[in-house]
C-alpha atoms as a PDB file:
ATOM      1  CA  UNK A   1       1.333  35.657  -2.849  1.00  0.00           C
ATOM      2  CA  UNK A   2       1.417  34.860   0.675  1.00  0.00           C
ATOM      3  CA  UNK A   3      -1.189  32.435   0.059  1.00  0.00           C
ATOM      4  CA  UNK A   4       1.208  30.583  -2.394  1.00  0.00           C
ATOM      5  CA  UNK A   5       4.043  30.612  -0.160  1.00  0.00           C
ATOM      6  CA  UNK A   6       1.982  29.037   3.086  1.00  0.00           C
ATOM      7  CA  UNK A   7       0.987  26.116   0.560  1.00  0.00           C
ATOM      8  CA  UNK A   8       4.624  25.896  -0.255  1.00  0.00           C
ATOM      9  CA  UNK A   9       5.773  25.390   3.340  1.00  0.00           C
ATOM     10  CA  UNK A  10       3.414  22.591   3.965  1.00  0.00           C
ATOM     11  CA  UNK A  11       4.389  20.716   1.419  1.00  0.00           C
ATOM     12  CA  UNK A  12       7.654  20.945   2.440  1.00  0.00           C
ATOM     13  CA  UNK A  13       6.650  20.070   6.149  1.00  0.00           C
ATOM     14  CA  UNK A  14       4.863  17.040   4.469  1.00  0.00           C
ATOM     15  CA  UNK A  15       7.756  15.505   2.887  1.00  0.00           C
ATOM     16  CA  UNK A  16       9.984  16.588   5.706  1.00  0.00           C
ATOM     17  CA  UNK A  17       7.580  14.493   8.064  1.00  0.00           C
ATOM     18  CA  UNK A  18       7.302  11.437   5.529  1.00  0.00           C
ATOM     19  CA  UNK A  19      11.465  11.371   5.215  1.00  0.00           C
ATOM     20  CA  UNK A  20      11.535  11.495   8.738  1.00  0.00           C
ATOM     21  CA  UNK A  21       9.241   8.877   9.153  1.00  0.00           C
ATOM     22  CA  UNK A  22      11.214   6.469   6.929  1.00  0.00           C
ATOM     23  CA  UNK A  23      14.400   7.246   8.334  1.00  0.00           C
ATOM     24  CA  UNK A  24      12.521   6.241  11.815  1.00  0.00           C
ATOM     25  CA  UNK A  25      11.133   3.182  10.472  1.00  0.00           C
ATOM     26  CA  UNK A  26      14.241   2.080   8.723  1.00  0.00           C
ATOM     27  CA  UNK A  27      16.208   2.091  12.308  1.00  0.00           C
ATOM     28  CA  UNK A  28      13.922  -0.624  13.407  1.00  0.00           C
ATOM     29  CA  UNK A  29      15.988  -3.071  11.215  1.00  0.00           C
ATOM     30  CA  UNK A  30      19.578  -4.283  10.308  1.00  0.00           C
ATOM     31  CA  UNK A  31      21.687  -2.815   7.587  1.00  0.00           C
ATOM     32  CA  UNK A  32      22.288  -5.695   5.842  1.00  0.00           C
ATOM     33  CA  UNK A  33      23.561  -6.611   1.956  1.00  0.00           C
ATOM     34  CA  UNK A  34      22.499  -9.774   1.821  1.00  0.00           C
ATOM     35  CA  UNK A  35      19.881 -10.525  -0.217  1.00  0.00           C
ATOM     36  CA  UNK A  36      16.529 -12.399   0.776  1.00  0.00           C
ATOM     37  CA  UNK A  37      15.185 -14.931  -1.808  1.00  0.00           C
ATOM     38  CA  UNK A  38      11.468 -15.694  -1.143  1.00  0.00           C
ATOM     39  CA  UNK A  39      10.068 -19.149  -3.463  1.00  0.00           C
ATOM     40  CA  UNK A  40       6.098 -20.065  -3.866  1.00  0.00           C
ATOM     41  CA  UNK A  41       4.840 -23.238  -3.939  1.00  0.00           C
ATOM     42  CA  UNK A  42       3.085 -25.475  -5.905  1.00  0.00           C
ATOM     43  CA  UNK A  43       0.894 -24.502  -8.653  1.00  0.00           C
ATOM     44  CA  UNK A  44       1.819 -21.002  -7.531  1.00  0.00           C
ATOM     45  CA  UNK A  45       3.750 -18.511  -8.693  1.00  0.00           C
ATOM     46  CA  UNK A  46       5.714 -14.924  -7.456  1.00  0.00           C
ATOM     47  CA  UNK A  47       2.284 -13.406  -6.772  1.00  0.00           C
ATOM     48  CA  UNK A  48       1.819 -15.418  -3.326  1.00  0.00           C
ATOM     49  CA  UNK A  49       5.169 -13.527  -2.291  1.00  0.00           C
ATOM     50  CA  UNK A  50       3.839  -9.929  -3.047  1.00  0.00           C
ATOM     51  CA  UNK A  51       1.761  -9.167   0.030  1.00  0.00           C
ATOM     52  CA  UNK A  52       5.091 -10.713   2.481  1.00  0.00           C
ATOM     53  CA  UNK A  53       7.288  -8.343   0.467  1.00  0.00           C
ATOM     54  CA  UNK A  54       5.235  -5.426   0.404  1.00  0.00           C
ATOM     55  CA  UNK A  55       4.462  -5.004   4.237  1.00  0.00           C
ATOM     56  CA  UNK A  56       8.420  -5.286   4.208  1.00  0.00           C
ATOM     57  CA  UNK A  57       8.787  -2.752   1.850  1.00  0.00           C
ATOM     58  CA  UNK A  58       5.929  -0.993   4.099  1.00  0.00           C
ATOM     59  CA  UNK A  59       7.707  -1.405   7.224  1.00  0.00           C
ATOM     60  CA  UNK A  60      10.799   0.175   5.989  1.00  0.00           C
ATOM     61  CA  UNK A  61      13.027  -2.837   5.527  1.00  0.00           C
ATOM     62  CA  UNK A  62      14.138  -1.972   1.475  1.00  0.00           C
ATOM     63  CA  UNK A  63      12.671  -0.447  -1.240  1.00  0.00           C
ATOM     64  CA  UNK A  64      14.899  -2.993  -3.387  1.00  0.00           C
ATOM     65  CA  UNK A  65      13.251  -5.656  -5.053  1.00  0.00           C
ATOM     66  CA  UNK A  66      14.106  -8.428  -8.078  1.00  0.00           C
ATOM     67  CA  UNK A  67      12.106 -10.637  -9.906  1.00  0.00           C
ATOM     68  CA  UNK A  68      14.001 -13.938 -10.558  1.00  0.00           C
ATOM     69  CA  UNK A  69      12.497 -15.926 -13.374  1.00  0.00           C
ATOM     70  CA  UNK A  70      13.123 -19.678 -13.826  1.00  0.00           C
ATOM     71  CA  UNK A  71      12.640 -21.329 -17.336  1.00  0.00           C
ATOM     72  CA  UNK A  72      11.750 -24.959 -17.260  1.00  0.00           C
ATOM     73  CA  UNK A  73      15.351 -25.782 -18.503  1.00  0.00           C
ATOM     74  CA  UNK A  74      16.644 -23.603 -15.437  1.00  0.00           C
ATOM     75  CA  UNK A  75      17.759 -20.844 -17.318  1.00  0.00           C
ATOM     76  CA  UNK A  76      17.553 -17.581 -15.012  1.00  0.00           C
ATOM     77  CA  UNK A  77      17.001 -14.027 -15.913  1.00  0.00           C
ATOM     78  CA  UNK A  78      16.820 -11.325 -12.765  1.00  0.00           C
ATOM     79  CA  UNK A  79      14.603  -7.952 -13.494  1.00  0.00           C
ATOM     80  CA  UNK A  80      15.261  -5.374 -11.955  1.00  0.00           C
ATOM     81  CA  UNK A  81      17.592  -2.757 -10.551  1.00  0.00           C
ATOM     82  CA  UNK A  82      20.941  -4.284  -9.078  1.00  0.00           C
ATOM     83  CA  UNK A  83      21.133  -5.640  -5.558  1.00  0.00           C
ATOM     84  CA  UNK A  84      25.003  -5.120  -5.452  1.00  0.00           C
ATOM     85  CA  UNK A  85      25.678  -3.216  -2.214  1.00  0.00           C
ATOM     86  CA  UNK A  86      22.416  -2.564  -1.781  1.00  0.00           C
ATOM     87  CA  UNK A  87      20.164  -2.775   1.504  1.00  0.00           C
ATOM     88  CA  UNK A  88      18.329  -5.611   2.341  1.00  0.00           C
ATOM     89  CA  UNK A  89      17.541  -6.383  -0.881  1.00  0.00           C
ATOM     90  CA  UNK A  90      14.682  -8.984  -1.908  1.00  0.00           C
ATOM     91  CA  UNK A  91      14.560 -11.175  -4.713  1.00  0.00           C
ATOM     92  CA  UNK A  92      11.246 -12.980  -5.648  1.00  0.00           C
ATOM     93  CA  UNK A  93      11.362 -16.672  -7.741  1.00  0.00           C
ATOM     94  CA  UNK A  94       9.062 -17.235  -9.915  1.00  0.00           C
ATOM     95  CA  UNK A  95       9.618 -20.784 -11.465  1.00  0.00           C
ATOM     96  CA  UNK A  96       7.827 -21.386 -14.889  1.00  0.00           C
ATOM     97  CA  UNK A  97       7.803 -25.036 -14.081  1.00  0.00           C
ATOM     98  CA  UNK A  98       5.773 -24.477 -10.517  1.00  0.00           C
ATOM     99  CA  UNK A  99       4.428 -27.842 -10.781  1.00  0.00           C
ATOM    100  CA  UNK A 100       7.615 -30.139 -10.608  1.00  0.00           C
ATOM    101  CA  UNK A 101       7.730 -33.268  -8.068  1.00  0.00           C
ATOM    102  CA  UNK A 102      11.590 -33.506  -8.572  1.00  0.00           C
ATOM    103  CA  UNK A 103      13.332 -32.377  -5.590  1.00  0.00           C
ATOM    104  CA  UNK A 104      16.863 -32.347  -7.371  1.00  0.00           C
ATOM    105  CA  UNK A 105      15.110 -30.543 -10.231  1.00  0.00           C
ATOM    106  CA  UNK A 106      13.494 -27.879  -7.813  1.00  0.00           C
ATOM    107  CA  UNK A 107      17.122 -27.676  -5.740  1.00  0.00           C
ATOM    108  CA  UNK A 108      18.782 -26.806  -8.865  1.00  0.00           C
ATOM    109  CA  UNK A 109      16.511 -23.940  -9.633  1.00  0.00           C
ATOM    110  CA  UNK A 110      17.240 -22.389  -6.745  1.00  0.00           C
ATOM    111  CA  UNK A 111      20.776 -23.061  -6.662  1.00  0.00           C
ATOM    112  CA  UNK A 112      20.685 -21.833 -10.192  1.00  0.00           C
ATOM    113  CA  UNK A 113      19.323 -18.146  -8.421  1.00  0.00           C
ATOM    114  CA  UNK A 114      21.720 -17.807  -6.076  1.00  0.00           C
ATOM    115  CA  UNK A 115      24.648 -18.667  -8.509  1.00  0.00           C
ATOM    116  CA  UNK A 116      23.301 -15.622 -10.507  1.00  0.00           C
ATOM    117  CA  UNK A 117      23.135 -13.486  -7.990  1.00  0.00           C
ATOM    118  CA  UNK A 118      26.461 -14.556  -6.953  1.00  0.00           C
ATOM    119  CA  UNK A 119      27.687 -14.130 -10.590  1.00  0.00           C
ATOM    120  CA  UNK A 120      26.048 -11.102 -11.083  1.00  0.00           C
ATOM    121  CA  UNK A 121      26.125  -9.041  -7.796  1.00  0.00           C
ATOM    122  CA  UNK A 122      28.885 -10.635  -5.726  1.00  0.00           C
ATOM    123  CA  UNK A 123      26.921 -11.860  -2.934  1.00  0.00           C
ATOM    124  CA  UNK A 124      28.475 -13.647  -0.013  1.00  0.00           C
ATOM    125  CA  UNK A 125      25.246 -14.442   1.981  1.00  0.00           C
ATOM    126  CA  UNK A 126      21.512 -15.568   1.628  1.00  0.00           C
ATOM    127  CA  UNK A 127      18.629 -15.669   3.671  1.00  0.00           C
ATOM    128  CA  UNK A 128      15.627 -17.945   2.431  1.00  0.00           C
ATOM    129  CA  UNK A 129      11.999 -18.100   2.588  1.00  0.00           C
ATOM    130  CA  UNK A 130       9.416 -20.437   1.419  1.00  0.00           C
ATOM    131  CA  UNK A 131       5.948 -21.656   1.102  1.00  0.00           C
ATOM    132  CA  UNK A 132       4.801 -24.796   1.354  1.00  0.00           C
ATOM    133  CA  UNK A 133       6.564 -26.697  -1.533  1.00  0.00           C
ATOM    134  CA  UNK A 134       9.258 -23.921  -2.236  1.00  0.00           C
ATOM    135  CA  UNK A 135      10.258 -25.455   1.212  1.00  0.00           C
ATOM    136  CA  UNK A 136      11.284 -28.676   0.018  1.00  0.00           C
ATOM    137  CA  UNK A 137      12.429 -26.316  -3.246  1.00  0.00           C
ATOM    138  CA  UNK A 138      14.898 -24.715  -0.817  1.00  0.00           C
ATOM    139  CA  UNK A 139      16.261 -27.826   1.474  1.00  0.00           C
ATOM    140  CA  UNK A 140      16.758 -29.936  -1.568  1.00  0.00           C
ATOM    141  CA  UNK A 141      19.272 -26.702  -2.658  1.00  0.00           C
ATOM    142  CA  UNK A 142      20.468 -26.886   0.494  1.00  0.00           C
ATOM    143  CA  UNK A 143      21.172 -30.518   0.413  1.00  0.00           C
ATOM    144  CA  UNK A 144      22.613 -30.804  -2.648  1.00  0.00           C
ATOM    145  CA  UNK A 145      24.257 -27.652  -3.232  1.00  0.00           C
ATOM    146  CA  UNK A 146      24.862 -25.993   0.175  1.00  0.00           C
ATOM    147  CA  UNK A 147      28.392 -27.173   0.551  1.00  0.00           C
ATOM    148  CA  UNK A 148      29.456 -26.730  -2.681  1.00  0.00           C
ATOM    149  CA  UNK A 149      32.390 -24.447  -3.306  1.00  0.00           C
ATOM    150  CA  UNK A 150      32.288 -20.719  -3.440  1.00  0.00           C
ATOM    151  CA  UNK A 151      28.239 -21.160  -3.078  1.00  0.00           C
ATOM    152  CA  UNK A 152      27.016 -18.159  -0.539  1.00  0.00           C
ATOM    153  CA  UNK A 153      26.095 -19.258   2.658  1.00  0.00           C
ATOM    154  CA  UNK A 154      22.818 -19.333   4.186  1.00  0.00           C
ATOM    155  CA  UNK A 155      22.358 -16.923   7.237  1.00  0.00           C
ATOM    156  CA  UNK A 156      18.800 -17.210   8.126  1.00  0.00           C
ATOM    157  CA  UNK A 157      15.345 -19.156   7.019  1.00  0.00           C
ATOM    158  CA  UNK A 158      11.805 -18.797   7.349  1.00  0.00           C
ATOM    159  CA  UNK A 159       9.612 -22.138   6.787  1.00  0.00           C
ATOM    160  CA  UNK A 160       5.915 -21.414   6.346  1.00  0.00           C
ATOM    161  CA  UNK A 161       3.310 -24.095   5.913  1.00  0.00           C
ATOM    162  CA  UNK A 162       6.173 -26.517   5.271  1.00  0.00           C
ATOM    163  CA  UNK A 163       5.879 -30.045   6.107  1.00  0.00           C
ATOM    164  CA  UNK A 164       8.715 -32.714   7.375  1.00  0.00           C
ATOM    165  CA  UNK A 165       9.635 -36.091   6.366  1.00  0.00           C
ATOM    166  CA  UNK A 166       9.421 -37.907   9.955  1.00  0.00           C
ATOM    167  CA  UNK A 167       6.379 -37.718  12.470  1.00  0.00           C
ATOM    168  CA  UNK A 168       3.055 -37.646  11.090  1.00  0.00           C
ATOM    169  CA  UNK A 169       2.933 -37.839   7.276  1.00  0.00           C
ATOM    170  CA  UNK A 170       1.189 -35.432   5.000  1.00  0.00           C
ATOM    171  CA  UNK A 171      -1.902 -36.966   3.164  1.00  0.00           C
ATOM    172  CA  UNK A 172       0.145 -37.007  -0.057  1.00  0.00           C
ATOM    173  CA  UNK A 173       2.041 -40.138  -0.839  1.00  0.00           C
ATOM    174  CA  UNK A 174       3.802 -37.906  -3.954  1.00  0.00           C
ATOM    175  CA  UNK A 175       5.204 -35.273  -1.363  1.00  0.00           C
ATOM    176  CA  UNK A 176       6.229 -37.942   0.736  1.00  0.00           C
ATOM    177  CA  UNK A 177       8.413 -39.385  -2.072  1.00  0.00           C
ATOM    178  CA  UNK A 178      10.083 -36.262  -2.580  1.00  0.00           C
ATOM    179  CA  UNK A 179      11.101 -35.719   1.272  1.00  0.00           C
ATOM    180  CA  UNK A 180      12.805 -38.988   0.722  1.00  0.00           C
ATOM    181  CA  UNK A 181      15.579 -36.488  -1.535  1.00  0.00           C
ATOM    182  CA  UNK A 182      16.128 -34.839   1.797  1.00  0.00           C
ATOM    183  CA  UNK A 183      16.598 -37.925   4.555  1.00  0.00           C
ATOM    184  CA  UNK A 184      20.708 -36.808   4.327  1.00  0.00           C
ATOM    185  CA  UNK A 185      19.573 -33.492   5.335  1.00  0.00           C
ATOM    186  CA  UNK A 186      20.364 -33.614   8.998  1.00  0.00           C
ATOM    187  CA  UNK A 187      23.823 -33.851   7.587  1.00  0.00           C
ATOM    188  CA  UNK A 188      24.012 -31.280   5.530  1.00  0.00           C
ATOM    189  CA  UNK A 189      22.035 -28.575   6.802  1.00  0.00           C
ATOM    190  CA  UNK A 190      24.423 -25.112   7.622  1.00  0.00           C
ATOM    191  CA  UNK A 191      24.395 -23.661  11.116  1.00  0.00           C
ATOM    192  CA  UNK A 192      21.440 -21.110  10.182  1.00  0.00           C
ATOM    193  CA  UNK A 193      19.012 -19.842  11.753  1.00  0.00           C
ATOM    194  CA  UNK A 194      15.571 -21.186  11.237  1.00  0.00           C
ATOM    195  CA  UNK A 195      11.929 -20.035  11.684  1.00  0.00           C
ATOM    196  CA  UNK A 196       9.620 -22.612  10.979  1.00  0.00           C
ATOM    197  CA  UNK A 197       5.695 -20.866  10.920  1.00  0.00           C
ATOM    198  CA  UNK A 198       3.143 -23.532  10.829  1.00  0.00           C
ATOM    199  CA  UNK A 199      -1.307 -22.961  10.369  1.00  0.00           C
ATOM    200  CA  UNK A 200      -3.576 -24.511  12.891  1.00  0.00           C
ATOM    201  CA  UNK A 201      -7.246 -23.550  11.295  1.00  0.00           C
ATOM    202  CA  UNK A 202      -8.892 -26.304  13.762  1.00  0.00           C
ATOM    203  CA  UNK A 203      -7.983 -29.738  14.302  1.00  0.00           C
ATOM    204  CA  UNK A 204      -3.616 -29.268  14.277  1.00  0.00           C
ATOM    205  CA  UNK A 205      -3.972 -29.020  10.539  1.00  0.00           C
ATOM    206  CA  UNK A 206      -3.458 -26.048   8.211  1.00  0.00           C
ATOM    207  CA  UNK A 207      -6.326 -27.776   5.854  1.00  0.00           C
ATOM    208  CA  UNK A 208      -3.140 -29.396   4.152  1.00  0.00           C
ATOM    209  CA  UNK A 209      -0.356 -29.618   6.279  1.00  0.00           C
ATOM    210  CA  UNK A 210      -0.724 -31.645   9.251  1.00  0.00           C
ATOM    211  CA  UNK A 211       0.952 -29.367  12.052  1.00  0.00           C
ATOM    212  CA  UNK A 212       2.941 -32.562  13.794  1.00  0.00           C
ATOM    213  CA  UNK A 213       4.530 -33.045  10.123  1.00  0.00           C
ATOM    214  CA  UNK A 214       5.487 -29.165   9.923  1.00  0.00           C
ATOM    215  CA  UNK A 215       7.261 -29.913  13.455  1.00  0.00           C
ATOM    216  CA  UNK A 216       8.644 -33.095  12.159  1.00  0.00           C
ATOM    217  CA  UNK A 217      11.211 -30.236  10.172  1.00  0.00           C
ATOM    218  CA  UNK A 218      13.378 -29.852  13.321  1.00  0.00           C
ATOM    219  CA  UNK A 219      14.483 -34.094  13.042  1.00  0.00           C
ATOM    220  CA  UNK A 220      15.293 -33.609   9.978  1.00  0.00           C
ATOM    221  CA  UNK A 221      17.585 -31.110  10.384  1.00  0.00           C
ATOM    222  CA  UNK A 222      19.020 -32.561  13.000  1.00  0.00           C
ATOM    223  CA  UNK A 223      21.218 -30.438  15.419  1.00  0.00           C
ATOM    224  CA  UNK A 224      22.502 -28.518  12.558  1.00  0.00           C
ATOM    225  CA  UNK A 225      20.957 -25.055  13.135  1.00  0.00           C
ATOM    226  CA  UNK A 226      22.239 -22.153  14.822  1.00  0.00           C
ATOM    227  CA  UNK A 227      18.790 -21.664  16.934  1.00  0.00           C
ATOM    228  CA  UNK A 228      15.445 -23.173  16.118  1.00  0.00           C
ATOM    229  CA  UNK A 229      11.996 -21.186  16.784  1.00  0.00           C
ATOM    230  CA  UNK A 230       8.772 -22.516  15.676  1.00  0.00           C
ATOM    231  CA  UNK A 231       5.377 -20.515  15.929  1.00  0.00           C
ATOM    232  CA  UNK A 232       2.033 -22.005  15.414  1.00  0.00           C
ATOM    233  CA  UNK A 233      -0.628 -19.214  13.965  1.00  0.00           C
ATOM    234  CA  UNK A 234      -4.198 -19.684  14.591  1.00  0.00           C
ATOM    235  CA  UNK A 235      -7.927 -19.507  13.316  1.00  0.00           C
ATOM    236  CA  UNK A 236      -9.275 -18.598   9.783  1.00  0.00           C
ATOM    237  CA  UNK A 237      -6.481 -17.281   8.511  1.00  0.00           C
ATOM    238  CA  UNK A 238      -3.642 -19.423   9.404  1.00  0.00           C
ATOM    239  CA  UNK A 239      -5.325 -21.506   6.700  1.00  0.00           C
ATOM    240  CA  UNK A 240      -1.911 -22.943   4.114  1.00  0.00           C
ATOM    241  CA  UNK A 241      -2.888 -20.588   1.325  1.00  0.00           C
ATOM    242  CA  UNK A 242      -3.493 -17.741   3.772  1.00  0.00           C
ATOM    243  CA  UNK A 243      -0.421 -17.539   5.691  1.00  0.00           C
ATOM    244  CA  UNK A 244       1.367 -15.903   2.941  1.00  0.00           C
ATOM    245  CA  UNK A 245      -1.427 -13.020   3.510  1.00  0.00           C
ATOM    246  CA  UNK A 246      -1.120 -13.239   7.345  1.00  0.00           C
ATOM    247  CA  UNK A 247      -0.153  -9.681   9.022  1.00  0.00           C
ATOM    248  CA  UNK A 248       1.263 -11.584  12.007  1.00  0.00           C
ATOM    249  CA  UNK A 249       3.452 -13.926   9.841  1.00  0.00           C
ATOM    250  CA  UNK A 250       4.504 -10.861   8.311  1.00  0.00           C
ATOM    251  CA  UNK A 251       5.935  -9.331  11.667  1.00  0.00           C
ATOM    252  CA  UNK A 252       7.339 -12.517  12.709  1.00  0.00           C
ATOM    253  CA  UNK A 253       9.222 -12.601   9.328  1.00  0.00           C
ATOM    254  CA  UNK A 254      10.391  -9.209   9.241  1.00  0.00           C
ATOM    255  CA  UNK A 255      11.704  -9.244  13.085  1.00  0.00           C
ATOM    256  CA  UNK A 256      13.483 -12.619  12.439  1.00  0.00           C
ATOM    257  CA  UNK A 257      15.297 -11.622   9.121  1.00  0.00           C
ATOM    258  CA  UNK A 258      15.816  -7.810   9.719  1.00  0.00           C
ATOM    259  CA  UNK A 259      15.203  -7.129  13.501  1.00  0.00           C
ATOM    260  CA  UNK A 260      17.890  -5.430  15.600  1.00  0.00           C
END
């Protein structure tokens, strides 16, 4: 009997410890409602965003997360439990079409997510992230849609691997047809506040994106931002397809969304 009872207590002391630990961890950051909307890149889909929102889910951030999925036609359907009131909520695209060149096609699926989510939940605010391509994904919404009325505003974004439309061009003729949607940028941009997190694997390149072209982003959004930070990551794994599975771009982007 005693036996049972001392295995009792520590169990108890374990989850008393673990609660206390997550109440610890979750002081570290802001108590915030608005939601975070992570987009992938090219070719790529919501699985390049799981290991970003996991060590924030980790870290004690939220333990809310949505899938929003994007049919080719734009159509979006959100899976998952409710982000309405919730904290820091996270809400991961996944477009069916992940292959699209069209910068007003890939601005109005994610203007198409945040209308839902406005529709839906009631949200006032945003903050974005995106890789590579689901850059130009979000500053084409941001161009095009940004100012439109009742649209929620954008607090805070995170570029990673992205690449700008001035300085040294990307070796892609394509993607530099599609920054061409953004040249009015500088003029629309909100007053956010940006992180822009560039790769340097050897030679100022991530293997994809030149790094002068990822710091070309702060032209072309002119003096529109409410602060500008960028942060250059180094060696094997600042590679463009590893930075998504970086543990230091995953502090940087939890302190700059969530931080207190």
């Amino acid at each position: 009997m005693k036996k049972w009872w001392v295995n009792l207590l520590l169990v108890l002391l374990v989850i008393g410890l673990a609660g206390c630990t997550s109440r610890q961890s979750q002081k570290k950051w802001v108590n915030s409602t608005t939601p975070t909307i992570f987009v992938h890149g090219y070719g790529s889909s919501s699985r390049a965003e799981d290991s970003m929102v996991v060590a924030a889910r980790k870290a004690g951030v939220t333990d809310i997360v949505v899938q929003a999925q994007v049919k080719s036609d734009g159509h979006v359907t959100l899976h998952g439990p409710s982000i309405k009131g919730k904290r820091n909520p996270i809400v991961q695209v996944n477009l069916q079409n992940n292959r699209s060149t069209d910068m007003a096609e890939g601005g109005r699926y994610i203007r198409n997510v945040v209308w839902k989510l406005k529709k839906e939940d009631g949200i006032k605010t945003i903050n974005l992230v995106g890789h590579s391509m689901g850059n130009t994904d979000n500053f084409a919404f941001l161009n095009d849609y940004g100012q439109e009325q009742g649209m929620p505003r954008l607090k805070k974004q995170v570029v990673l691997a992205g690449a700008g439309m001035t300085g040294a061009p990307v070796n892609n003729r394509v993607f530099q047809r599609m920054l061409t949607h953004l040249q009015d940028l500088k003029n629309n941009y909100p007053h956010a506040q940006v992180l822009n997190i560039m790769g340097n694997k050897g030679g100022g390149t991530d293997g994809r994106i030149d790094n002068r072209s990822s710091r070309s982003i702060k032209q072309m959004l002119g003096d529109r931002p409410a602060s500008y930070r960028q942060v250059v990551i180094h060696g094997a794994k600042a590679q463009h397809s590893k930075l998504h599975e970086n543990p230091r771009v995953f502090k940087l982007i939890n302190q700059f969304l969530w931080g207190k």
